[in-house]
PDB file of N, CA and C in Angstrom:
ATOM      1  N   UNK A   1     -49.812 -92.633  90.159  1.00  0.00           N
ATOM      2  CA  UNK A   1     -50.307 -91.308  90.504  1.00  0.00           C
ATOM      3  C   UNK A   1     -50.330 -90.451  89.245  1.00  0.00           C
ATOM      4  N   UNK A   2     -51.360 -89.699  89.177  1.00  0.00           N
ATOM      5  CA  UNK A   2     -51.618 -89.145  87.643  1.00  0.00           C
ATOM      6  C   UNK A   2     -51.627 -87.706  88.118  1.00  0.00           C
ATOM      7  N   UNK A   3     -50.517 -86.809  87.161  1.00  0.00           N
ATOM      8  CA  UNK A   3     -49.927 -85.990  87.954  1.00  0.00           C
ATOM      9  C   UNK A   3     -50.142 -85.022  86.510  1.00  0.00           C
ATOM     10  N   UNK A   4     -51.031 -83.649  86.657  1.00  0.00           N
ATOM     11  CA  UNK A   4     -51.396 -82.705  85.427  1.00  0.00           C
ATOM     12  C   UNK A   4     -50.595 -81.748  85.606  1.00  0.00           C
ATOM     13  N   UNK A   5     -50.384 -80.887  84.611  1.00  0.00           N
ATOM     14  CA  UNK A   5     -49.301 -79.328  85.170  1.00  0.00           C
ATOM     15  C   UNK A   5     -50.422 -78.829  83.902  1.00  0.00           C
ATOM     16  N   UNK A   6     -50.245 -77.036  84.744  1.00  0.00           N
ATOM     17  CA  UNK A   6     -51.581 -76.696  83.976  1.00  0.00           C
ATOM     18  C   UNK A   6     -50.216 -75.436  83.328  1.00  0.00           C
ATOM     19  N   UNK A   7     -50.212 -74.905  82.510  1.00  0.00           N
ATOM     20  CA  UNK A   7     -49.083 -73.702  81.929  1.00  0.00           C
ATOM     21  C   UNK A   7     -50.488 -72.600  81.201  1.00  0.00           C
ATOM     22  N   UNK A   8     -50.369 -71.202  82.079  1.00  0.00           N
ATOM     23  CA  UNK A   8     -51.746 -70.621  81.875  1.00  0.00           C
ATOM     24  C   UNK A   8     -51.132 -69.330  80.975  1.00  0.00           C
ATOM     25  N   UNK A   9     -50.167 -69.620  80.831  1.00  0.00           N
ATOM     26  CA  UNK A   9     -48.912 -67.903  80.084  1.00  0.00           C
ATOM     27  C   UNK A   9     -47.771 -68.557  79.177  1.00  0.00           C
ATOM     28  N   UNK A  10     -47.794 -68.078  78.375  1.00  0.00           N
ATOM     29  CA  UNK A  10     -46.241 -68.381  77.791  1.00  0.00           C
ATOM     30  C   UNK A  10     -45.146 -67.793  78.178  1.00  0.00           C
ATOM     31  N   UNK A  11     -45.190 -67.315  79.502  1.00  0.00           N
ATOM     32  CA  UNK A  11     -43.981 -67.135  80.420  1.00  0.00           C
ATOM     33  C   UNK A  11     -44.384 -67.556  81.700  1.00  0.00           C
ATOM     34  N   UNK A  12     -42.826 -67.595  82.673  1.00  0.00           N
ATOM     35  CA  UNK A  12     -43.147 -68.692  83.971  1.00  0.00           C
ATOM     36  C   UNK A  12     -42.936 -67.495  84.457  1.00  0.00           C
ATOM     37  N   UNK A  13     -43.599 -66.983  85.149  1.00  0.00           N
ATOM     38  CA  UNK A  13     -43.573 -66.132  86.596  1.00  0.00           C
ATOM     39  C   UNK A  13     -44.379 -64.865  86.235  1.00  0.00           C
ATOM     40  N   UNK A  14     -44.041 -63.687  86.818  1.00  0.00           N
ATOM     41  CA  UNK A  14     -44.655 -62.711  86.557  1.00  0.00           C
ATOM     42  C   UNK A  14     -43.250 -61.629  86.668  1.00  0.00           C
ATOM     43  N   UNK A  15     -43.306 -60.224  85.937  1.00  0.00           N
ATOM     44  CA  UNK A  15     -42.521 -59.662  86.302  1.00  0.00           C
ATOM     45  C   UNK A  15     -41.884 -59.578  84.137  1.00  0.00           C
ATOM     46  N   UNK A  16     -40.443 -59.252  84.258  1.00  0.00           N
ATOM     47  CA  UNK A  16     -39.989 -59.627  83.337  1.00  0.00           C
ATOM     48  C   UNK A  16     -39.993 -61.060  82.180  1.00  0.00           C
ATOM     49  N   UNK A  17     -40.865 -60.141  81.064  1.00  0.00           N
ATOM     50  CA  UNK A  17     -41.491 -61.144  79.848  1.00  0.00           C
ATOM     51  C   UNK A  17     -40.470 -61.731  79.413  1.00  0.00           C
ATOM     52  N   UNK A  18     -39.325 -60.899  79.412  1.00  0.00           N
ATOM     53  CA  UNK A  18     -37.930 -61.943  78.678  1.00  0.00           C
ATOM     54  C   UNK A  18     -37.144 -63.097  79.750  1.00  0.00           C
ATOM     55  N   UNK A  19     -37.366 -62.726  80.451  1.00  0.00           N
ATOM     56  CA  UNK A  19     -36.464 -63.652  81.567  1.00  0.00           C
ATOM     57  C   UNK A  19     -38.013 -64.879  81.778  1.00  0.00           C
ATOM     58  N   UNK A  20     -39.276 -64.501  82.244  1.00  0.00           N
ATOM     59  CA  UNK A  20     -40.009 -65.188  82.142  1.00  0.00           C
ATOM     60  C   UNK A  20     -40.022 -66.293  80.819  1.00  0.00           C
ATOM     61  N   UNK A  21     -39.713 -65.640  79.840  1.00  0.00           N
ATOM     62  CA  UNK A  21     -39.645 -67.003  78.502  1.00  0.00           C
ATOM     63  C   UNK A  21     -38.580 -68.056  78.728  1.00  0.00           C
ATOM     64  N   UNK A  22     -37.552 -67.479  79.388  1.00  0.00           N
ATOM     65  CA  UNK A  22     -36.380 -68.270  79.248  1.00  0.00           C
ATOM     66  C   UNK A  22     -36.638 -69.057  80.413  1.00  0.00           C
ATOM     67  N   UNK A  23     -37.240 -68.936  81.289  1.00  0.00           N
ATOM     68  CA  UNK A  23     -37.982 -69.913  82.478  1.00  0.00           C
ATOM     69  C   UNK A  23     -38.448 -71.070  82.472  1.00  0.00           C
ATOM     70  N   UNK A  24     -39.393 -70.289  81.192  1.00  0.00           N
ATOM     71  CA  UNK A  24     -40.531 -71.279  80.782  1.00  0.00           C
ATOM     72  C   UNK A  24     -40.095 -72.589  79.996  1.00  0.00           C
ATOM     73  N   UNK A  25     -38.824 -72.123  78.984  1.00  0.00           N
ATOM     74  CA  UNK A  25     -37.755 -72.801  78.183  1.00  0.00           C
ATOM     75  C   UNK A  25     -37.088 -73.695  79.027  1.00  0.00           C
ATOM     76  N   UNK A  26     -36.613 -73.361  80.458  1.00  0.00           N
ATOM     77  CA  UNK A  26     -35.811 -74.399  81.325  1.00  0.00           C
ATOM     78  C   UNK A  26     -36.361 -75.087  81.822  1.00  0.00           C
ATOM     79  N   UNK A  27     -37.896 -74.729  82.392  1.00  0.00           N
ATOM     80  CA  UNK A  27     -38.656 -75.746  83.329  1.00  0.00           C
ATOM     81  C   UNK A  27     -39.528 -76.763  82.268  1.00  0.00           C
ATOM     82  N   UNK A  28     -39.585 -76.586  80.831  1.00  0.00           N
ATOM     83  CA  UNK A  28     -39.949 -77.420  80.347  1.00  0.00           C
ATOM     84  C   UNK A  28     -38.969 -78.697  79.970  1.00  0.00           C
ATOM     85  N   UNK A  29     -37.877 -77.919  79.164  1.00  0.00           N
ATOM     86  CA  UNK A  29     -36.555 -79.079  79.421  1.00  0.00           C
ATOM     87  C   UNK A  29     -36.430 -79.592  80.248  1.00  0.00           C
ATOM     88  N   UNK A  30     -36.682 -79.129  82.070  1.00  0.00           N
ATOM     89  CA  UNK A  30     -36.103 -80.007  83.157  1.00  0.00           C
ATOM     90  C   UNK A  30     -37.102 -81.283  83.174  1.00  0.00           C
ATOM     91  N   UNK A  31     -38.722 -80.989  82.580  1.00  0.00           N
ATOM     92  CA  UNK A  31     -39.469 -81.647  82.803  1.00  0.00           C
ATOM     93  C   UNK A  31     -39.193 -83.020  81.616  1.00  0.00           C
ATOM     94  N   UNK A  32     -38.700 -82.295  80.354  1.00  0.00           N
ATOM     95  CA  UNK A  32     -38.579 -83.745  79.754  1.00  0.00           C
ATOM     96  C   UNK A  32     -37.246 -84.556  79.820  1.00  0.00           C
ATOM     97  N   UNK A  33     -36.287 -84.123  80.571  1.00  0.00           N
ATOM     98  CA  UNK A  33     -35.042 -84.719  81.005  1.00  0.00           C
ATOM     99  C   UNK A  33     -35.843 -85.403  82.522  1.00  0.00           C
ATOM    100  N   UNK A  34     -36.467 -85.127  82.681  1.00  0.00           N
ATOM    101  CA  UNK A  34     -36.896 -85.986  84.218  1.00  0.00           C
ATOM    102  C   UNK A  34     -37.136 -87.358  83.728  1.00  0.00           C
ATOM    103  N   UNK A  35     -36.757 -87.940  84.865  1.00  0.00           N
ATOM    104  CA  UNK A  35     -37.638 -89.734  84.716  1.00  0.00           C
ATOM    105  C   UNK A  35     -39.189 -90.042  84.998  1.00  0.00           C
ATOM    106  N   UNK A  36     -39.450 -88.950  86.083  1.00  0.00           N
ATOM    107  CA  UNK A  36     -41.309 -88.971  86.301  1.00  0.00           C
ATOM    108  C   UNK A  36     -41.756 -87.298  85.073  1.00  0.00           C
ATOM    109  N   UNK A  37     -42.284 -87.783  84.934  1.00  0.00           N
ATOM    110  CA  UNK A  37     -43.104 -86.891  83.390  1.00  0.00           C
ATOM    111  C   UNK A  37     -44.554 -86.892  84.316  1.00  0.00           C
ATOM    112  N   UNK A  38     -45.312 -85.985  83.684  1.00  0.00           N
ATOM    113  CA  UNK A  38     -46.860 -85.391  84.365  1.00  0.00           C
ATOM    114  C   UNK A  38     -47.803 -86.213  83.141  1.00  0.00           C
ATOM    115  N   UNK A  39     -48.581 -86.525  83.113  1.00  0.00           N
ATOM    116  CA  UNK A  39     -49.340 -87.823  82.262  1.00  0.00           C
ATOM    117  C   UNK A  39     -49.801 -86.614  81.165  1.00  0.00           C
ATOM    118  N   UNK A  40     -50.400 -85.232  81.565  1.00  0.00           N
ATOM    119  CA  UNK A  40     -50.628 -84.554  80.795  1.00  0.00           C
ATOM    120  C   UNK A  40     -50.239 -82.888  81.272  1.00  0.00           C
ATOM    121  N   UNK A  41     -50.031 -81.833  80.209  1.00  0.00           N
ATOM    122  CA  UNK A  41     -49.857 -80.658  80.594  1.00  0.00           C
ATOM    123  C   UNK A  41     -51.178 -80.060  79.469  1.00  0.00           C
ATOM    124  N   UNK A  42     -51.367 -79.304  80.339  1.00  0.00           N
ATOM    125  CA  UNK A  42     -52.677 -78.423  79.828  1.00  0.00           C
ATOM    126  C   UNK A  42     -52.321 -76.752  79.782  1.00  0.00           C
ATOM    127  N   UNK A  43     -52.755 -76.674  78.466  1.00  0.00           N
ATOM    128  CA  UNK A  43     -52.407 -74.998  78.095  1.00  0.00           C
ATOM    129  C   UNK A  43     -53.525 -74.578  78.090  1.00  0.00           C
ATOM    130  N   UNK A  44     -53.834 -73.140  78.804  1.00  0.00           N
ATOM    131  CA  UNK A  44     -54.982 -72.243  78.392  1.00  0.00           C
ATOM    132  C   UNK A  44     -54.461 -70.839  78.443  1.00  0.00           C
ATOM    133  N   UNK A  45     -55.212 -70.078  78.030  1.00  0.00           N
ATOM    134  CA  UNK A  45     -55.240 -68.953  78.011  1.00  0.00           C
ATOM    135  C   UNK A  45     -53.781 -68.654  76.917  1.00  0.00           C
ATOM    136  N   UNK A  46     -52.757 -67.608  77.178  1.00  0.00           N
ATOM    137  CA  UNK A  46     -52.075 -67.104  76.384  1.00  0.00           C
ATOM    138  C   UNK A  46     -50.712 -68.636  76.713  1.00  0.00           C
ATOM    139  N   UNK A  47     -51.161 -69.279  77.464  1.00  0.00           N
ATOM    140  CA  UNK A  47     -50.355 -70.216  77.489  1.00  0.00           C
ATOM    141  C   UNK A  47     -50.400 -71.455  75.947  1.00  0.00           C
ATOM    142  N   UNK A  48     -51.284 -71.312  75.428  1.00  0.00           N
ATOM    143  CA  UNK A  48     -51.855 -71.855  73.908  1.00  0.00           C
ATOM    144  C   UNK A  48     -50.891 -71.587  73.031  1.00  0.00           C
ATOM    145  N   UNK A  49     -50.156 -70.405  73.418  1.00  0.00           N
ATOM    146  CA  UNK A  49     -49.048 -69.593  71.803  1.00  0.00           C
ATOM    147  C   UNK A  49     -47.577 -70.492  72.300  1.00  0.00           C
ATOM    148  N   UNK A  50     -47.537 -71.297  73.277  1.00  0.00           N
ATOM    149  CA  UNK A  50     -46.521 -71.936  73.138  1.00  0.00           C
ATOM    150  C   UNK A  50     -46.757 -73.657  72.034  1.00  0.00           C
ATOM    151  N   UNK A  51     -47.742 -73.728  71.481  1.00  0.00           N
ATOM    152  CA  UNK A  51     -48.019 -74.714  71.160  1.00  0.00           C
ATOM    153  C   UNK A  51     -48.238 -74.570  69.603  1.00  0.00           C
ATOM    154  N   UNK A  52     -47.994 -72.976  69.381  1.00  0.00           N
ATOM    155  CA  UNK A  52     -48.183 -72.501  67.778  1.00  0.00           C
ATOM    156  C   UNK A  52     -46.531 -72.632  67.467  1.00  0.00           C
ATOM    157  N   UNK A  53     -46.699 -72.082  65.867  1.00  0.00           N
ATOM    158  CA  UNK A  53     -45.266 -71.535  65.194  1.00  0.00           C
ATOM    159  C   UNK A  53     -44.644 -70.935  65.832  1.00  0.00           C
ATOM    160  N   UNK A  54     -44.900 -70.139  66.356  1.00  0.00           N
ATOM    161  CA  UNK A  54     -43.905 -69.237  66.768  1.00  0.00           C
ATOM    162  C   UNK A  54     -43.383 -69.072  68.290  1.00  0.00           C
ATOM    163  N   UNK A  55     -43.756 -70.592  68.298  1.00  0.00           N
ATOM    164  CA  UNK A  55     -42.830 -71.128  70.322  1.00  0.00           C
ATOM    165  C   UNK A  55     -41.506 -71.587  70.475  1.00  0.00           C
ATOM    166  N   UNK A  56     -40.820 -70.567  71.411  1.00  0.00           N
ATOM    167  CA  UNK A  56     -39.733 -70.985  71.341  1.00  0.00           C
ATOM    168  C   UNK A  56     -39.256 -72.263  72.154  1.00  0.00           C
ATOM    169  N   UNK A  57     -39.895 -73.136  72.497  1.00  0.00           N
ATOM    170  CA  UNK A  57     -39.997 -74.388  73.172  1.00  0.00           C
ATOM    171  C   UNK A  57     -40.382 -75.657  72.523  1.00  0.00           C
ATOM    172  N   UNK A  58     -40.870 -75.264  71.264  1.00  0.00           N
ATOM    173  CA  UNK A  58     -41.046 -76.400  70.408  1.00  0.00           C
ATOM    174  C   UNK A  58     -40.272 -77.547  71.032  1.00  0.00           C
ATOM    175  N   UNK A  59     -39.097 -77.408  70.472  1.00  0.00           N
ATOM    176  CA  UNK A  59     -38.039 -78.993  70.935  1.00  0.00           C
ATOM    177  C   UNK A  59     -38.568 -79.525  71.987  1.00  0.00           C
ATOM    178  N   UNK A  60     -39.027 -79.278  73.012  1.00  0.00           N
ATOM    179  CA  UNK A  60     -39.140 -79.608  74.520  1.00  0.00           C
ATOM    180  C   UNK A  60     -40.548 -80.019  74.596  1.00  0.00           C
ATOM    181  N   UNK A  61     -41.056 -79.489  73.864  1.00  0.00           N
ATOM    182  CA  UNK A  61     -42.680 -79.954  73.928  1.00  0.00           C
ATOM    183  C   UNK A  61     -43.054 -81.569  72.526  1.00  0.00           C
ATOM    184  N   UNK A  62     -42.126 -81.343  71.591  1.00  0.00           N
ATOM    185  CA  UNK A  62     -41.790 -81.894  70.906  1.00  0.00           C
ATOM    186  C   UNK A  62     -41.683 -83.566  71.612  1.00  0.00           C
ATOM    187  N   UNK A  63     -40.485 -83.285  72.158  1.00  0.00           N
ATOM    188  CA  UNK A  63     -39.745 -84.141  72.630  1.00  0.00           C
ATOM    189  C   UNK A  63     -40.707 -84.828  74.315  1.00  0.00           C
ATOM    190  N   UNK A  64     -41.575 -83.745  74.612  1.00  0.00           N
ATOM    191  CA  UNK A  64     -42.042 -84.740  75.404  1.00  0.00           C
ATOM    192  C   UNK A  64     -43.573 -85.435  75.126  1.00  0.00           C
ATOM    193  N   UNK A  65     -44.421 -84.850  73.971  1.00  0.00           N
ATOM    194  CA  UNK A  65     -45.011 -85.662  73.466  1.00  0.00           C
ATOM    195  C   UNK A  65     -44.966 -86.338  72.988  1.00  0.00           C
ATOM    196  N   UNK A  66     -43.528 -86.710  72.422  1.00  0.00           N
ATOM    197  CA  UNK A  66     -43.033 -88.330  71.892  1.00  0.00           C
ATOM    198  C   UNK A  66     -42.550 -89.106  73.087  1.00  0.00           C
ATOM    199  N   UNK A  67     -42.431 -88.448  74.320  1.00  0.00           N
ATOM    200  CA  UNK A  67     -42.240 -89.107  75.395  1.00  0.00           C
ATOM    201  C   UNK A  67     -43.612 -89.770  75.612  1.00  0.00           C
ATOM    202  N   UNK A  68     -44.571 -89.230  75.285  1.00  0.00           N
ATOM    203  CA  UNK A  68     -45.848 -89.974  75.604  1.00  0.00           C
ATOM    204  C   UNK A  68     -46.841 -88.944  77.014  1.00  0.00           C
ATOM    205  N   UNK A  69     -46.312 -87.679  77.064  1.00  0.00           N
ATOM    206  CA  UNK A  69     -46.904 -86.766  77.692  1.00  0.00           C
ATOM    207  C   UNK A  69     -48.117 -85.868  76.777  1.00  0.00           C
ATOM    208  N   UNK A  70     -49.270 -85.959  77.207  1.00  0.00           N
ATOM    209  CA  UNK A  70     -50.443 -85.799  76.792  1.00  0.00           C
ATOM    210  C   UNK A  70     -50.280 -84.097  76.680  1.00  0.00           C
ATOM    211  N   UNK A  71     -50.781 -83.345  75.629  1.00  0.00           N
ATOM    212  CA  UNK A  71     -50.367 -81.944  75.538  1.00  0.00           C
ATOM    213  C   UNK A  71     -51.709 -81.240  75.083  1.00  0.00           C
ATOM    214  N   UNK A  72     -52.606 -81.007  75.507  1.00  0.00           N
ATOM    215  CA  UNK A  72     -53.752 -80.447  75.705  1.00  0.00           C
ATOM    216  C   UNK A  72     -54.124 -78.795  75.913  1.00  0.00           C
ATOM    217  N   UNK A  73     -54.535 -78.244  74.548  1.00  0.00           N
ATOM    218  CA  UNK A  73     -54.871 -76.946  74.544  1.00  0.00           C
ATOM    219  C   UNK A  73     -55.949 -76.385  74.221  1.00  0.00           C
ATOM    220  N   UNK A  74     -56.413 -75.578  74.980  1.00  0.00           N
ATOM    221  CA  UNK A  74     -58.239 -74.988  75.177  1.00  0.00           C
ATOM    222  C   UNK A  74     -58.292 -74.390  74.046  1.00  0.00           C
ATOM    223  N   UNK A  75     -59.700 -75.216  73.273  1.00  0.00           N
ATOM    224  CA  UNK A  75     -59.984 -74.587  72.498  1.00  0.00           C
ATOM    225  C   UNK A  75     -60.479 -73.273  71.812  1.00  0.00           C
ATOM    226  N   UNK A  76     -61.154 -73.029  73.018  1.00  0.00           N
ATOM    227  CA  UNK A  76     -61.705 -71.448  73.252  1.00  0.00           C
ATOM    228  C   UNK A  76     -60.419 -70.449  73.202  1.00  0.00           C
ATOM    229  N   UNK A  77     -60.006 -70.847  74.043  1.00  0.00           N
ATOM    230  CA  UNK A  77     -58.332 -70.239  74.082  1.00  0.00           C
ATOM    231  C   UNK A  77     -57.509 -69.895  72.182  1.00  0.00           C
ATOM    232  N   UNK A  78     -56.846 -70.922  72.288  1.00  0.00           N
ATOM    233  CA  UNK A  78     -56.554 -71.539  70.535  1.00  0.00           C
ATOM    234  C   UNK A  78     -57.137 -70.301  69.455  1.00  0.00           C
ATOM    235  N   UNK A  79     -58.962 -70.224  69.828  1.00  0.00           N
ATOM    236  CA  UNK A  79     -59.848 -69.696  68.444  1.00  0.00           C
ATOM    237  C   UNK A  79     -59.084 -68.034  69.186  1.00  0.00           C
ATOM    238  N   UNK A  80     -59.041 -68.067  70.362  1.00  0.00           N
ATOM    239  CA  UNK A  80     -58.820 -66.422  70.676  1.00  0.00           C
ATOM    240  C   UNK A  80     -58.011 -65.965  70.122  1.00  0.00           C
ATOM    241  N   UNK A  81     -56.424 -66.652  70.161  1.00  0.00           N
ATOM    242  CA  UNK A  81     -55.539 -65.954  69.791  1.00  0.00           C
ATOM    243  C   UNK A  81     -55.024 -66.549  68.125  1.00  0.00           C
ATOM    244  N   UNK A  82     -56.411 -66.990  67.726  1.00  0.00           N
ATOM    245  CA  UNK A  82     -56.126 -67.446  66.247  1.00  0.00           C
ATOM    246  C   UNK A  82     -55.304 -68.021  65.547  1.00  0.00           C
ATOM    247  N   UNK A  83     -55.132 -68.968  66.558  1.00  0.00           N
ATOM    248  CA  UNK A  83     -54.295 -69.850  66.236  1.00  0.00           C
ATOM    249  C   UNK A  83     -55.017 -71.501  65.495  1.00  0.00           C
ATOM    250  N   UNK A  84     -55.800 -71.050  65.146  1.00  0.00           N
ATOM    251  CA  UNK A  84     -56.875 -72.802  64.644  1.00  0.00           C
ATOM    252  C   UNK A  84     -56.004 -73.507  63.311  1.00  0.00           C
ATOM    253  N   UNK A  85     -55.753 -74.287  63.383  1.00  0.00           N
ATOM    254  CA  UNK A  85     -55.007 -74.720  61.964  1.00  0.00           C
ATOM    255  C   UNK A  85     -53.746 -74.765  62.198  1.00  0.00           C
ATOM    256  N   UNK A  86     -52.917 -73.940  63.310  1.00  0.00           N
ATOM    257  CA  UNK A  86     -51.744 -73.707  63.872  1.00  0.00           C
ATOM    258  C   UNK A  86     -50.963 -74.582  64.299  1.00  0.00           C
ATOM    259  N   UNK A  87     -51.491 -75.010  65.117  1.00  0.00           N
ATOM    260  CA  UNK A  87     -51.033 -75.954  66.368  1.00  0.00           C
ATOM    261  C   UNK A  87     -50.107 -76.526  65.498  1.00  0.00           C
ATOM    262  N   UNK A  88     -48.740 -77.007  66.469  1.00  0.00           N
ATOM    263  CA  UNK A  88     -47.603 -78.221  65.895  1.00  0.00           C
ATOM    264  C   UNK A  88     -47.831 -79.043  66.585  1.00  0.00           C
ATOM    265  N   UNK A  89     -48.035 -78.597  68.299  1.00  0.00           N
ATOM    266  CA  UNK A  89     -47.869 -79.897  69.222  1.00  0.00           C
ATOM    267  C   UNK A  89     -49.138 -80.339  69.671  1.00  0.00           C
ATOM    268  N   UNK A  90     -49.416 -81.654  70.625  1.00  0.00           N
ATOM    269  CA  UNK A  90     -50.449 -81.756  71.156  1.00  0.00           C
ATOM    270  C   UNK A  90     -52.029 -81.927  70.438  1.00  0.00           C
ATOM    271  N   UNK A  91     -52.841 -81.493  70.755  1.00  0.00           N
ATOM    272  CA  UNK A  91     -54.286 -81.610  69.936  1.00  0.00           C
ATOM    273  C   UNK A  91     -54.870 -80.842  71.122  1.00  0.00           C
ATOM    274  N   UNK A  92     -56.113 -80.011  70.476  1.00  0.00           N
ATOM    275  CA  UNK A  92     -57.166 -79.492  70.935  1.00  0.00           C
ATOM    276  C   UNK A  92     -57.968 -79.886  72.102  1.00  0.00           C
ATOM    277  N   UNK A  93     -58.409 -79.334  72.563  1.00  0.00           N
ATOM    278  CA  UNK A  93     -59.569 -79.648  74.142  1.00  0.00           C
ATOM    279  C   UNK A  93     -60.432 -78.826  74.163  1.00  0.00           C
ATOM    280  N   UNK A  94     -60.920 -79.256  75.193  1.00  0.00           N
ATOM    281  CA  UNK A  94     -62.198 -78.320  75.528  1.00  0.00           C
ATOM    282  C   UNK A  94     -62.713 -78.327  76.947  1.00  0.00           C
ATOM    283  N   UNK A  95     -63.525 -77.474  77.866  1.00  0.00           N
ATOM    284  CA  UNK A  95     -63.434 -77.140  78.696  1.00  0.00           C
ATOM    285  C   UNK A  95     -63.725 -78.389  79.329  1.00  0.00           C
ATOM    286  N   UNK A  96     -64.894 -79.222  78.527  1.00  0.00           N
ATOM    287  CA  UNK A  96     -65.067 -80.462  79.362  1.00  0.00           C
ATOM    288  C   UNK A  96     -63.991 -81.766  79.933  1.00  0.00           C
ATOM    289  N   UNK A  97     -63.480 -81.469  78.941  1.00  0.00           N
ATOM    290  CA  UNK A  97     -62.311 -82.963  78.966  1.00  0.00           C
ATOM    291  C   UNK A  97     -61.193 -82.353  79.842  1.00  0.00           C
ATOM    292  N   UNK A  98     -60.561 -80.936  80.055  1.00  0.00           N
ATOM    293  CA  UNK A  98     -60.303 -80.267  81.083  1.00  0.00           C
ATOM    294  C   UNK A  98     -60.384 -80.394  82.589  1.00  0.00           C
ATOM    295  N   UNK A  99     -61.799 -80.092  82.579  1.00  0.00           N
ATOM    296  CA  UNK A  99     -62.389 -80.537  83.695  1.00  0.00           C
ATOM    297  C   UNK A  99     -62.204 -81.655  84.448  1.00  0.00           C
ATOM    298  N   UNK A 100     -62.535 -82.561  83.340  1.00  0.00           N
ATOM    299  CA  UNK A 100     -62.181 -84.105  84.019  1.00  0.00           C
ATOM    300  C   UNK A 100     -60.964 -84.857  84.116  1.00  0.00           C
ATOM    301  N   UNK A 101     -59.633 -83.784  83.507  1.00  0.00           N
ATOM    302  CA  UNK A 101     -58.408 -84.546  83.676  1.00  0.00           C
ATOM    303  C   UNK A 101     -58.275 -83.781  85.123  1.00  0.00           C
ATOM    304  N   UNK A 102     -58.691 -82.252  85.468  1.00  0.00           N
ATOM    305  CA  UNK A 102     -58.647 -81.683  86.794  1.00  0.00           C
ATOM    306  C   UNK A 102     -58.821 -82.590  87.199  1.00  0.00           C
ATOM    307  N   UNK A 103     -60.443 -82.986  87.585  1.00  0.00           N
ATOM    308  CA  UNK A 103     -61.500 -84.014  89.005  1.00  0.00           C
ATOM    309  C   UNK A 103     -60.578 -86.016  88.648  1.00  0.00           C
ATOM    310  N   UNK A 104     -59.958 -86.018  87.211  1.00  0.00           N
ATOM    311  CA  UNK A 104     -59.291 -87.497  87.536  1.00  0.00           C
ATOM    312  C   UNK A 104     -57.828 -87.346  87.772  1.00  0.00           C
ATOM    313  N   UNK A 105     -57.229 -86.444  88.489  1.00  0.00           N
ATOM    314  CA  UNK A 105     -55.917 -86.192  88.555  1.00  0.00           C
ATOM    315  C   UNK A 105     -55.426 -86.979  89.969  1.00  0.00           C
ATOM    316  N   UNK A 106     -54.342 -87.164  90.270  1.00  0.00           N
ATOM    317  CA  UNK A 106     -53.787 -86.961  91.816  1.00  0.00           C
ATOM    318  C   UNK A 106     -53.198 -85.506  92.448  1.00  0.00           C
ATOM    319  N   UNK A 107     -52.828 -85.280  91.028  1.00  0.00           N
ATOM    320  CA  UNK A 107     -52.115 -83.340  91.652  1.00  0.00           C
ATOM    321  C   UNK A 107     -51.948 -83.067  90.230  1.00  0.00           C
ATOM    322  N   UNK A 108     -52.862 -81.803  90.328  1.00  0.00           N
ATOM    323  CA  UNK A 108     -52.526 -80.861  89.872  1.00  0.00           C
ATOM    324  C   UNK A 108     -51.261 -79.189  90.060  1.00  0.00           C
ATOM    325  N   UNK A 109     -50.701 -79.182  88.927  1.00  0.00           N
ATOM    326  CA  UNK A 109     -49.506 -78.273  89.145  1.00  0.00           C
ATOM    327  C   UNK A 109     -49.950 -77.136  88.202  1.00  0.00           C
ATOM    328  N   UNK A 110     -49.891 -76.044  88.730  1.00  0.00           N
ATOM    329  CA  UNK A 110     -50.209 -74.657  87.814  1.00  0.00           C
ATOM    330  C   UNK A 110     -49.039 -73.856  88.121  1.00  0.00           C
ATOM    331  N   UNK A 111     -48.504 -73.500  86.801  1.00  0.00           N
ATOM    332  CA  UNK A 111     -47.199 -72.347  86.313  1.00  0.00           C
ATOM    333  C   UNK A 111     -47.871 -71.018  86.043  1.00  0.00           C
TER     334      UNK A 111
END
């Protein structure tokens, strides 16, 4: 079962931005301490700045693309918040290849 998580913010919830980061920090750790991993996680929108310098989740994203979890960030996204050249984790996308990890998924998960 091919299982996507989509992360659309660099914080998990809504409400408080600081408690939201530290969310975002635990539910990614829980995800790479798990034994089932999501085949790929997809960043868009302001969810992209977790994948620059200045994310405080590095380790965790780090650590689960050496797990072999696919880490996929919109390019459109990326050029917005000027981040091109940036990136540490993962590699670039685009709306198309997006699309089709959506329509070839079993479940999709959005944070």
């Amino acid at each position: 079962m091919k299982k996507v998580i989509v992360i659309n913010s660099e914080v998990f919830g809504r409400g408080s931005e600081e408690l939201g980061k530290k969310l975002m920090g635990a539910f990614l750790k829980k995800i790479w301490a798990s034994d089932t991993k999501p085949g790929q996680i997809i960043f868009y929108n302001s969810g992209v700045k977790l994948l620059g310098p200045d994310s405080p989740v590095l380790d965790a994203l780090n650590a689960l693309y050496d797990s072999g979890v696919d880490l996929l960030g919109c390019g459109t996204c990326i050029s917005y918040y000027e981040l091109d050249d940036k990136i540490k984790v993962g590699r670039v996308s685009n709306m198309e290849e997006i699309v089709a990890s959506f329509l070839d998924s079993d479940n999709v998960i959005t944070i």
